[in-house]
N, C-alpha and C. Protein backbone atom coordinates (compact mmCIF):
# COMPACT_ATOMS: atom_id res chain seq x y z
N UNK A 1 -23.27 6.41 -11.40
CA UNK A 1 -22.47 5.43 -10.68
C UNK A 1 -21.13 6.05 -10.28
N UNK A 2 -20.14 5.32 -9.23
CA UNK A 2 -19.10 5.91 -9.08
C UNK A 2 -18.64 7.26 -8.29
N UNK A 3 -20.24 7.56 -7.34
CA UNK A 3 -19.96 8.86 -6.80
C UNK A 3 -21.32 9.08 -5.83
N UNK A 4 -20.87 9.59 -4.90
CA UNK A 4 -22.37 9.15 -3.74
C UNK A 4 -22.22 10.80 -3.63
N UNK A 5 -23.73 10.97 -2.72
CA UNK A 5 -23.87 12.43 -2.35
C UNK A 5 -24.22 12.19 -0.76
N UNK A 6 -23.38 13.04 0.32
CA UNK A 6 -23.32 13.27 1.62
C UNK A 6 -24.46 14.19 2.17
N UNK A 7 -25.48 13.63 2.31
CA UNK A 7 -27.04 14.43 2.32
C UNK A 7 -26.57 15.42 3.64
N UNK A 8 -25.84 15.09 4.50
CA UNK A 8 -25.71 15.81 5.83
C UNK A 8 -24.60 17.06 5.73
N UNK A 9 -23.85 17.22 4.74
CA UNK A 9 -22.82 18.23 4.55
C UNK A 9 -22.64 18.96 3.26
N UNK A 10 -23.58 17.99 1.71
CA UNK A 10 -23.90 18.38 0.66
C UNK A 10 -22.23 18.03 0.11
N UNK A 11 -21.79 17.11 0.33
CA UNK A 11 -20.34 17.26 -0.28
C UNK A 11 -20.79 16.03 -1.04
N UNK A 12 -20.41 15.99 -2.83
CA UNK A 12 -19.88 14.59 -3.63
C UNK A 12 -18.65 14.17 -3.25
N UNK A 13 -18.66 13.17 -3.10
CA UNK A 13 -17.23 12.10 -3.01
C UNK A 13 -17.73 11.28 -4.20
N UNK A 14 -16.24 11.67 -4.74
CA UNK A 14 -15.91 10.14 -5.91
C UNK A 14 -15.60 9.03 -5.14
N UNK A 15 -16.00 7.87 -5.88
CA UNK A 15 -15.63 6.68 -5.46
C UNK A 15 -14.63 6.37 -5.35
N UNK A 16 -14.33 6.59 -6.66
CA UNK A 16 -12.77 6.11 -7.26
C UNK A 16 -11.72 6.75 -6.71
N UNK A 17 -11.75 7.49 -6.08
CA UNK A 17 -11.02 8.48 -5.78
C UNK A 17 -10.63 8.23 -3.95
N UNK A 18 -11.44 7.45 -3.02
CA UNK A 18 -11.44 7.51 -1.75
C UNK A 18 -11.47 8.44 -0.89
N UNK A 19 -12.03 9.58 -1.56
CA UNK A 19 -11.49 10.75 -0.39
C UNK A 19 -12.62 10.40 0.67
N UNK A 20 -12.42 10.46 1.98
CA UNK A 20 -12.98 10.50 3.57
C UNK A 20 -14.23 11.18 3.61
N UNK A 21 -14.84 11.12 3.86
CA UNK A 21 -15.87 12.12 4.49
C UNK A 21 -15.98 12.53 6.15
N UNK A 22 -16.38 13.29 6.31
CA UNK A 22 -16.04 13.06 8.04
C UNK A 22 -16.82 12.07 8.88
N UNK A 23 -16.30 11.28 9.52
CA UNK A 23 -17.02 10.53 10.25
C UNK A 23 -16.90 9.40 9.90
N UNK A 24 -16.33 9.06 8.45
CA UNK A 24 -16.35 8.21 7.67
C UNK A 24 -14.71 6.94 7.89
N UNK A 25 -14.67 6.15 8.24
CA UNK A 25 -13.66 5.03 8.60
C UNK A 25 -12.68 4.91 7.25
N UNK A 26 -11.51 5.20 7.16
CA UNK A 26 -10.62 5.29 5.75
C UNK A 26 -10.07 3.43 5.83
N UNK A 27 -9.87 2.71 5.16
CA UNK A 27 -9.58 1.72 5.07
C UNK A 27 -8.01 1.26 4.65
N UNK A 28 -7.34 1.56 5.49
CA UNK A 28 -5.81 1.34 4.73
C UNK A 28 -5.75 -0.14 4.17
N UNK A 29 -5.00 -0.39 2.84
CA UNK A 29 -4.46 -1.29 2.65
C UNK A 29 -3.31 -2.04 3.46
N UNK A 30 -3.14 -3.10 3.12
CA UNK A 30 -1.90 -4.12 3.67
C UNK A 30 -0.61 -3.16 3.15
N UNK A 31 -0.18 -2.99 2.20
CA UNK A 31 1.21 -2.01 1.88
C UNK A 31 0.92 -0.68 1.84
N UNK A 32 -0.06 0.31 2.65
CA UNK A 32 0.34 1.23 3.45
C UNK A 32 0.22 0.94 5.01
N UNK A 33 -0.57 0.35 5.36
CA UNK A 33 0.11 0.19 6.98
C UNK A 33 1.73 -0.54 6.68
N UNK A 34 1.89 -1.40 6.16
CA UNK A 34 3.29 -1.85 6.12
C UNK A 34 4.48 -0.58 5.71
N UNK A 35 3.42 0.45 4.87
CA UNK A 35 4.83 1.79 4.52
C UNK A 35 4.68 2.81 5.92
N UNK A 36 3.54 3.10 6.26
CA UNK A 36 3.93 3.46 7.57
C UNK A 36 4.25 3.09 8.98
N UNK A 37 4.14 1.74 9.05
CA UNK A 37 5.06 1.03 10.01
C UNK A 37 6.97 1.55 9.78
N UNK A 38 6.88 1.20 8.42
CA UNK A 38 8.43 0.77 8.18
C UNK A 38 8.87 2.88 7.87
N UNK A 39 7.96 3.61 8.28
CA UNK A 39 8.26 5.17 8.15
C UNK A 39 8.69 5.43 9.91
N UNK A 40 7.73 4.90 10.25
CA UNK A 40 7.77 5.17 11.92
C UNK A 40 9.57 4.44 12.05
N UNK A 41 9.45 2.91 11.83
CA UNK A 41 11.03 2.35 12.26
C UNK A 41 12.02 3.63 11.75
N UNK A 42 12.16 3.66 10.60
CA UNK A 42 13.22 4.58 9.65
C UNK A 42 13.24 6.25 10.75
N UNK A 43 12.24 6.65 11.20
CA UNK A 43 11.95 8.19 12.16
C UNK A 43 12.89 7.48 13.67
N UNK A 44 12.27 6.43 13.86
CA UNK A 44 12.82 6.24 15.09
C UNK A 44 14.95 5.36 15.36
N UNK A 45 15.11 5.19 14.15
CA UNK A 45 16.36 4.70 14.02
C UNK A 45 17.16 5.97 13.56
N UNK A 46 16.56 6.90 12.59
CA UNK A 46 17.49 7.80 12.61
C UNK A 46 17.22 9.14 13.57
N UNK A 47 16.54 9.05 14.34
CA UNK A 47 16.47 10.27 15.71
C UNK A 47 16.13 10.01 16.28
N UNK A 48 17.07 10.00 17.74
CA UNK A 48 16.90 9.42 18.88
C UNK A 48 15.82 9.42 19.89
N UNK A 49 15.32 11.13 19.49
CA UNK A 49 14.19 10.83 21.02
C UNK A 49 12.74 10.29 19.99
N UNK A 50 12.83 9.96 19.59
CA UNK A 50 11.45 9.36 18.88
C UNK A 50 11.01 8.49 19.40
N UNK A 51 11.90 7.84 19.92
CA UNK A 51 11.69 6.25 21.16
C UNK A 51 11.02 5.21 19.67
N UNK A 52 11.08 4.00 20.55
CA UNK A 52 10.58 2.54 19.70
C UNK A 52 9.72 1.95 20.69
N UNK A 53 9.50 1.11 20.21
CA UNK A 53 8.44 -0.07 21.18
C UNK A 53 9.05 -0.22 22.26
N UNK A 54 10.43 -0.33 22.36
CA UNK A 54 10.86 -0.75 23.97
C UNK A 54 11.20 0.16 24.49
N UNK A 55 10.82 1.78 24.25
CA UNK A 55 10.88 2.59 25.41
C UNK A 55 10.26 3.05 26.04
N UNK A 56 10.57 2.79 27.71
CA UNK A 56 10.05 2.65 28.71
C UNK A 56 9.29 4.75 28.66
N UNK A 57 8.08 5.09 29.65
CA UNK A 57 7.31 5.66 29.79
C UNK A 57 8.73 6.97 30.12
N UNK A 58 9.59 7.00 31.47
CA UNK A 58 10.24 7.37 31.77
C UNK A 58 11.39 7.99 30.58
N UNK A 59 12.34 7.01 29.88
CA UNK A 59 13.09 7.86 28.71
C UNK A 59 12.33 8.33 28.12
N UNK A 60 11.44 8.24 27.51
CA UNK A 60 10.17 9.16 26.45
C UNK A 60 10.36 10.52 27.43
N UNK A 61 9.64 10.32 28.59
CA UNK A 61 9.55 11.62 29.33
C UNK A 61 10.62 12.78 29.54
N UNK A 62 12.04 11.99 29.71
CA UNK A 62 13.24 12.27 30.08
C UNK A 62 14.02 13.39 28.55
N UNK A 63 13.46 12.35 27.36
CA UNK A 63 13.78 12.86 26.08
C UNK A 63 13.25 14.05 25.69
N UNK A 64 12.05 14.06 26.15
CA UNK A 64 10.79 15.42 25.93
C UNK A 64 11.39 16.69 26.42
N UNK A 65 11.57 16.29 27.83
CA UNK A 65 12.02 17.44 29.04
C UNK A 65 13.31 17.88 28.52
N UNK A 66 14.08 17.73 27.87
CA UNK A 66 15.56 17.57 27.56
C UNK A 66 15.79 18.53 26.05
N UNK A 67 14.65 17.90 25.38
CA UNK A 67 14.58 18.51 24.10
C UNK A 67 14.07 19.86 24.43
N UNK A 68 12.56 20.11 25.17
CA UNK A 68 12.04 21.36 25.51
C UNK A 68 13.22 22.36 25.84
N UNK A 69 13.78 21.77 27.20
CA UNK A 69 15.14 22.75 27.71
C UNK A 69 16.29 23.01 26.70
N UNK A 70 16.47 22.29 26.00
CA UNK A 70 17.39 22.70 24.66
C UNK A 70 16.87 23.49 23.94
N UNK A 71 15.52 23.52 23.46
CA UNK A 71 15.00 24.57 22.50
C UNK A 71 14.97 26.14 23.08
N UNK A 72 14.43 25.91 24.78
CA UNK A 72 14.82 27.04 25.17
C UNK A 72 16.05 27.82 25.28
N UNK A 73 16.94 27.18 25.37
CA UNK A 73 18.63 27.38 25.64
C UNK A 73 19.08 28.13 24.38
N UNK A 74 18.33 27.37 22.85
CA UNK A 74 18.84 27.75 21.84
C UNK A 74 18.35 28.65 21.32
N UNK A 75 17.40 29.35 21.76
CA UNK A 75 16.33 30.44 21.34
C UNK A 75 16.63 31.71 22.47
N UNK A 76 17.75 32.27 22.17
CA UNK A 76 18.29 33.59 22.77
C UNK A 76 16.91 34.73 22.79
N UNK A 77 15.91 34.99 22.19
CA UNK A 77 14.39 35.91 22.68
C UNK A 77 13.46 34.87 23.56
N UNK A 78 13.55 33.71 23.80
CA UNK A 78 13.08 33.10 24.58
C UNK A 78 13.58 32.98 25.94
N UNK A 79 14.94 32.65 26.20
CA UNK A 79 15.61 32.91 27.33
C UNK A 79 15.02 34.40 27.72
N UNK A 80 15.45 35.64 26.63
CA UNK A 80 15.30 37.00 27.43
C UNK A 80 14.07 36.68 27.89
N UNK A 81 13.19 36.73 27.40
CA UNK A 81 11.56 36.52 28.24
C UNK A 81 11.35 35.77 29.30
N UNK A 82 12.33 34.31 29.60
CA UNK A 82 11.88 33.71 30.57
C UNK A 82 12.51 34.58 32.00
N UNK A 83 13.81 35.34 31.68
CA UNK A 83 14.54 35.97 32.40
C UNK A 83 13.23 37.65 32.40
N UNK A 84 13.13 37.81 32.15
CA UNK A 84 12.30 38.77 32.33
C UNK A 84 10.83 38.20 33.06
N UNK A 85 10.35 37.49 32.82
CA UNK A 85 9.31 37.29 33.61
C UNK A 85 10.27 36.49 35.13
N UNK A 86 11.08 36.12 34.97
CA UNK A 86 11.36 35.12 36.50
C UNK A 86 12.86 36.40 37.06
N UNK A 87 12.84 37.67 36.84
CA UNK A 87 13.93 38.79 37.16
C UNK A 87 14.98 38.23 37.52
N UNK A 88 15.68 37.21 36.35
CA UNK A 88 16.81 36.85 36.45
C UNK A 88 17.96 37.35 35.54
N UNK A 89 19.25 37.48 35.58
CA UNK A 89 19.84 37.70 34.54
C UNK A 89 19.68 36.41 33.33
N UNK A 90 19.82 36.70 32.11
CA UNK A 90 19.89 35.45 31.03
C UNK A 90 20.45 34.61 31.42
N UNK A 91 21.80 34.89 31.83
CA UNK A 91 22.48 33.76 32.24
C UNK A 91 22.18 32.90 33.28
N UNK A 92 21.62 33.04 34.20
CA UNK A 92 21.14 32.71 35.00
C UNK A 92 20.00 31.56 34.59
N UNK A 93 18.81 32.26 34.00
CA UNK A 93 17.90 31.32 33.31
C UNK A 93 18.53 30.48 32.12
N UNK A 94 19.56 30.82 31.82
CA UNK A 94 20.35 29.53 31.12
C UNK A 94 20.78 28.20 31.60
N UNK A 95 21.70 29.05 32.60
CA UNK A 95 22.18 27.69 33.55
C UNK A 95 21.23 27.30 34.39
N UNK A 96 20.14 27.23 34.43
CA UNK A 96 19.46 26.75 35.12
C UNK A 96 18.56 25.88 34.41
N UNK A 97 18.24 26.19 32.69
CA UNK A 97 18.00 25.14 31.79
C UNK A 97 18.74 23.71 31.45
N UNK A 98 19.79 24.32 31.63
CA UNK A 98 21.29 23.10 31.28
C UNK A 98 20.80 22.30 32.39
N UNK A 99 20.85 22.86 33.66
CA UNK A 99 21.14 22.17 35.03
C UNK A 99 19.48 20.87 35.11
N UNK A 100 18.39 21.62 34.44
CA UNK A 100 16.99 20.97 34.03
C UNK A 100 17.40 19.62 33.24
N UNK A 101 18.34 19.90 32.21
CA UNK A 101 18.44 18.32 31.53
C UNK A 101 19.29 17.72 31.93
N UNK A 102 19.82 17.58 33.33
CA UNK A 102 20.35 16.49 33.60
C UNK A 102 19.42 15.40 33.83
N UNK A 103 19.04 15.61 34.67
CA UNK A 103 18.17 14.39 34.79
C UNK A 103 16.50 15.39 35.26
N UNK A 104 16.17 15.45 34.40
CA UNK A 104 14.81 16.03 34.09
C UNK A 104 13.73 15.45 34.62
N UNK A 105 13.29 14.13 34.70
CA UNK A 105 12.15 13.32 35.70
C UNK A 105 13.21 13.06 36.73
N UNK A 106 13.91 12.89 37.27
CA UNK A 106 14.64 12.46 38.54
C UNK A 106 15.06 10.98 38.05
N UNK A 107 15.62 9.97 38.97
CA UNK A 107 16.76 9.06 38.84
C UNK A 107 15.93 7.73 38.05
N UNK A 108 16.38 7.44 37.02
CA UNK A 108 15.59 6.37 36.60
C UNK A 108 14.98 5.34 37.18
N UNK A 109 13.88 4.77 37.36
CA UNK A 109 13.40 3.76 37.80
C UNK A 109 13.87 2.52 37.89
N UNK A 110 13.85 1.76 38.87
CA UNK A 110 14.66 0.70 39.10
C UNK A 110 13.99 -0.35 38.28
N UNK A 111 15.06 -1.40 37.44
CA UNK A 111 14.68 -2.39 36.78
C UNK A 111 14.02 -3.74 37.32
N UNK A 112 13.14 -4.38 37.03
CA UNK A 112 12.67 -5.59 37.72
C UNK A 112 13.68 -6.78 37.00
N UNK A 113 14.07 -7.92 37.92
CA UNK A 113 14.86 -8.99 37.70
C UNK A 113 14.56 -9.50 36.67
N UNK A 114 13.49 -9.65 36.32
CA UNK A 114 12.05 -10.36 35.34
C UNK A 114 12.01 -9.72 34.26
N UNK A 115 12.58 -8.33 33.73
CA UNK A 115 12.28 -7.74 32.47
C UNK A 115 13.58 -7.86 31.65
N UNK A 116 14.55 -8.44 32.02
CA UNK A 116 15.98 -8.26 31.47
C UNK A 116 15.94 -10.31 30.80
């Protein structure tokens, strides 16, 4: 009792124990979806581009593009390479990262009367 055998992969799973099998549907309880709900809020209140339920498709996108170009900016062997493959000086492919996160998708989308 207490332990099945997976005829298709030869793996024991304990019962007691819950471990998954593949293919197999995991069943969260009521207080872990409620701890990872309230993990996601806590990720998205303390760092900004994480977005929440009310952000629109556009800031998500805007946040992405913004973060990417910062990582490049801050990664001095990454710049040399992008400047080496595009025969620019570094600086050059720098300021031209900065100049990327201004507005990275183009001008925000106009608001409808109806969503405010």
């Amino acid at each position: 009792f207490g332990s099945r055998v997976c005829v298709d992969l030869g793996l024991q799973v304990d019962e007691a124990m819950a471990t998954p099998v593949p293919g197999q549907t995991v069943d969260l309880g009521v207080y872990d979806r409620f701890h990872v709900h309230a993990q996601m809020e806590h990720l998205q209140t303390k760092y900004h581009g994480t977005g929440g339920a009310d952000t629109s498709k556009w800031e998500w996108a805007t946040n992405i593009h913004r973060d990417t170009m910062a990582s490049h900016v801050g990664h001095y062997t990454r710049l040399a390479y992008f400047a080496l493959c595009e025969n620019e000086p570094v600086a050059r492919v720098r300021f031209n990262c900065l100049q990327a996160m201004i507005q990275p998708c183009g001008k925000p989308p106009l608001k409808d009367d109806m969503e405010d």
